[in-house]
Protein backbone atom coordinates (compact mmCIF):
# COMPACT_ATOMS: atom_id res chain seq x y z
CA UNK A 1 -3.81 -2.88 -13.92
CA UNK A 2 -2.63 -5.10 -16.88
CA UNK A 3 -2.89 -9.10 -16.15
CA UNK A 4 0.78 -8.93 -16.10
CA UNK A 5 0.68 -6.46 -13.37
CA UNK A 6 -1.74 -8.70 -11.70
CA UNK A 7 -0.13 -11.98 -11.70
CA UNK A 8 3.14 -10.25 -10.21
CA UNK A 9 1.15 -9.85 -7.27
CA UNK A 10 -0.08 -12.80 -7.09
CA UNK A 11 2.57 -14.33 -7.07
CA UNK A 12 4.81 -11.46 -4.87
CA UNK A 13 2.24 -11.63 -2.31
CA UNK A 14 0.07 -14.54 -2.82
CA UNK A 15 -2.84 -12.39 -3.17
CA UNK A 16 -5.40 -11.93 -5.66
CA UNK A 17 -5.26 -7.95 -6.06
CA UNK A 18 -8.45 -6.07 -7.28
CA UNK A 19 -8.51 -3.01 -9.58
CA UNK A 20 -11.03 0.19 -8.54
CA UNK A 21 -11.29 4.10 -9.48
CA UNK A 22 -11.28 6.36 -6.76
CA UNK A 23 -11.25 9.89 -6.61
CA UNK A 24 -9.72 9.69 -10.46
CA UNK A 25 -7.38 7.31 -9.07
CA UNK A 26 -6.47 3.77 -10.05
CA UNK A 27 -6.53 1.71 -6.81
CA UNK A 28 -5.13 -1.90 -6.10
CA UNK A 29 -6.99 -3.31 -3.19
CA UNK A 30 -4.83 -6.49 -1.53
CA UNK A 31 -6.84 -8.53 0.84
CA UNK A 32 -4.39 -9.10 3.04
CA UNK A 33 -0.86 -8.00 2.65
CA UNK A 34 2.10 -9.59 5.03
CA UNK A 35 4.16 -6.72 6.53
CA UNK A 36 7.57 -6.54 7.55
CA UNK A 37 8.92 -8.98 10.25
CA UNK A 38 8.36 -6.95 13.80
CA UNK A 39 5.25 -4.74 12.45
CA UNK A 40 2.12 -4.56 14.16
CA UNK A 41 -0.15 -5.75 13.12
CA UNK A 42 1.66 -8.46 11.19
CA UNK A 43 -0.75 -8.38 8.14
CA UNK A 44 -3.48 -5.74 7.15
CA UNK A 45 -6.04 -5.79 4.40
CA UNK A 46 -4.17 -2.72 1.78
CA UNK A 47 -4.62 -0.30 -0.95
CA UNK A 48 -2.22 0.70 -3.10
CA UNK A 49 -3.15 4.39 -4.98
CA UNK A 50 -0.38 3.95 -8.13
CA UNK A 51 -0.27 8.00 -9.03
CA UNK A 52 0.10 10.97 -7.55
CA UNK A 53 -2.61 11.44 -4.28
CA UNK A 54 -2.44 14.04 -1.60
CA UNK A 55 1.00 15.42 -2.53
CA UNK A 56 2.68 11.95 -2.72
CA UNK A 57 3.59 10.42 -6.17
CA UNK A 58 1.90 6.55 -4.94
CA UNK A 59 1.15 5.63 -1.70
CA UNK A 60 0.30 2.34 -0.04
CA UNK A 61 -3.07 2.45 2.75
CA UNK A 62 -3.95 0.14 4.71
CA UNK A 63 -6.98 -0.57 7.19
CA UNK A 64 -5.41 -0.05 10.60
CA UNK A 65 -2.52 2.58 11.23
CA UNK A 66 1.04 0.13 11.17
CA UNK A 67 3.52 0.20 14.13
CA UNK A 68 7.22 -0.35 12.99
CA UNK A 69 9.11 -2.92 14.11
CA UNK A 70 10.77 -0.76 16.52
CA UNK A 71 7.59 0.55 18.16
CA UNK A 72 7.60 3.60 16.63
CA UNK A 73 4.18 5.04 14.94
CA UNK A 74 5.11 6.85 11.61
CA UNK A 75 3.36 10.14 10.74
CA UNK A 76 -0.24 8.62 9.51
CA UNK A 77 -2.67 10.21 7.12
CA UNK A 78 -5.93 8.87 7.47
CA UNK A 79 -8.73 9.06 4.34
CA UNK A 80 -11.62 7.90 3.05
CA UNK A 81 -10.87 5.03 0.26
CA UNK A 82 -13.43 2.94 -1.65
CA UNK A 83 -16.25 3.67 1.14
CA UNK A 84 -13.82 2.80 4.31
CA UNK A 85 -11.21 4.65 6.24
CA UNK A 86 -7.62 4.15 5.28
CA UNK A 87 -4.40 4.97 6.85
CA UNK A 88 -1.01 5.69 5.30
CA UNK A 89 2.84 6.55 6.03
CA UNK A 90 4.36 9.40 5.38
CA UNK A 91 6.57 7.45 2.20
CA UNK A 92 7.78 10.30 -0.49
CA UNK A 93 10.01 8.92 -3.49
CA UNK A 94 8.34 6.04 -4.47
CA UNK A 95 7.12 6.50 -8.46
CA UNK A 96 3.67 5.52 -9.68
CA UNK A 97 6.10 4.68 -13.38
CA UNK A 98 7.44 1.30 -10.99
CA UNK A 99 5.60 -2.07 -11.36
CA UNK A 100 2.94 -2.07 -8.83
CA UNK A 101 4.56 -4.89 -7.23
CA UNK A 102 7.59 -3.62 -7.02
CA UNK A 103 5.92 -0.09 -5.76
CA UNK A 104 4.67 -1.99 -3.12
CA UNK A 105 7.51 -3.63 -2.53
CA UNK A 106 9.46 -0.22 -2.21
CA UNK A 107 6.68 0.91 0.65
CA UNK A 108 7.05 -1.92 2.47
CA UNK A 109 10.42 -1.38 2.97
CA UNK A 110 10.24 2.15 4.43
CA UNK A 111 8.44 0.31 7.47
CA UNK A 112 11.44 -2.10 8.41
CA UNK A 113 13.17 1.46 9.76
């Protein structure tokens, strides 16, 4: 993650994001990320994989599986990141060549369906 990168974070989600290797892949860890209006849990500490992981070309993990703001559960994958267990969406499409803010961005809106 360039300091660019970073500081579009910051300032997108007014978080200061951390950069790790896992597994070969670069992670962004966000302390605490504010979800979509109607999820629950409203917020959720995150980590965004930016390349291709478990068949997916990014993906966006968070601590707690997310409930949609219609009360559905989306289909979760759960896995082991940076020491802790991590649960994602089911999100195809999004590409690990966008800004990581806007990749994030682009996850986050899959979960206001």
């Amino acid at each position: 993650m360039t300091a660019e990168e970073a500081d579009a974070i910051k300032e997108t989600f007014g978080v200061e994001p951390e950069a790790y290797q896992d597994g070969g892949n670069e992670c962004i860890v966000l302390p605490v990320l504010r979800l979509p209006t109607g999820c629950k849990p409203p917020e959720a500490m995150a980590i965004f994989v930016r390349g291709p992981v478990g068949g997916y070309q990014s993906r966006l993990f968070f601590e707690v599986p997310i409930t949609l703001s219609n009360g559905s559960l989306p289909t979760i994958h759960s896995q082991m990141m940076l020491g802790r267990e991590m649960h994602a969406a089911s999100i195809q499409g999004i590409p690990p060549t966008l800004p990581p803010h806007q990749a994030i961005l682009a996850h986050l809106q899959q979960y206001k369906k």
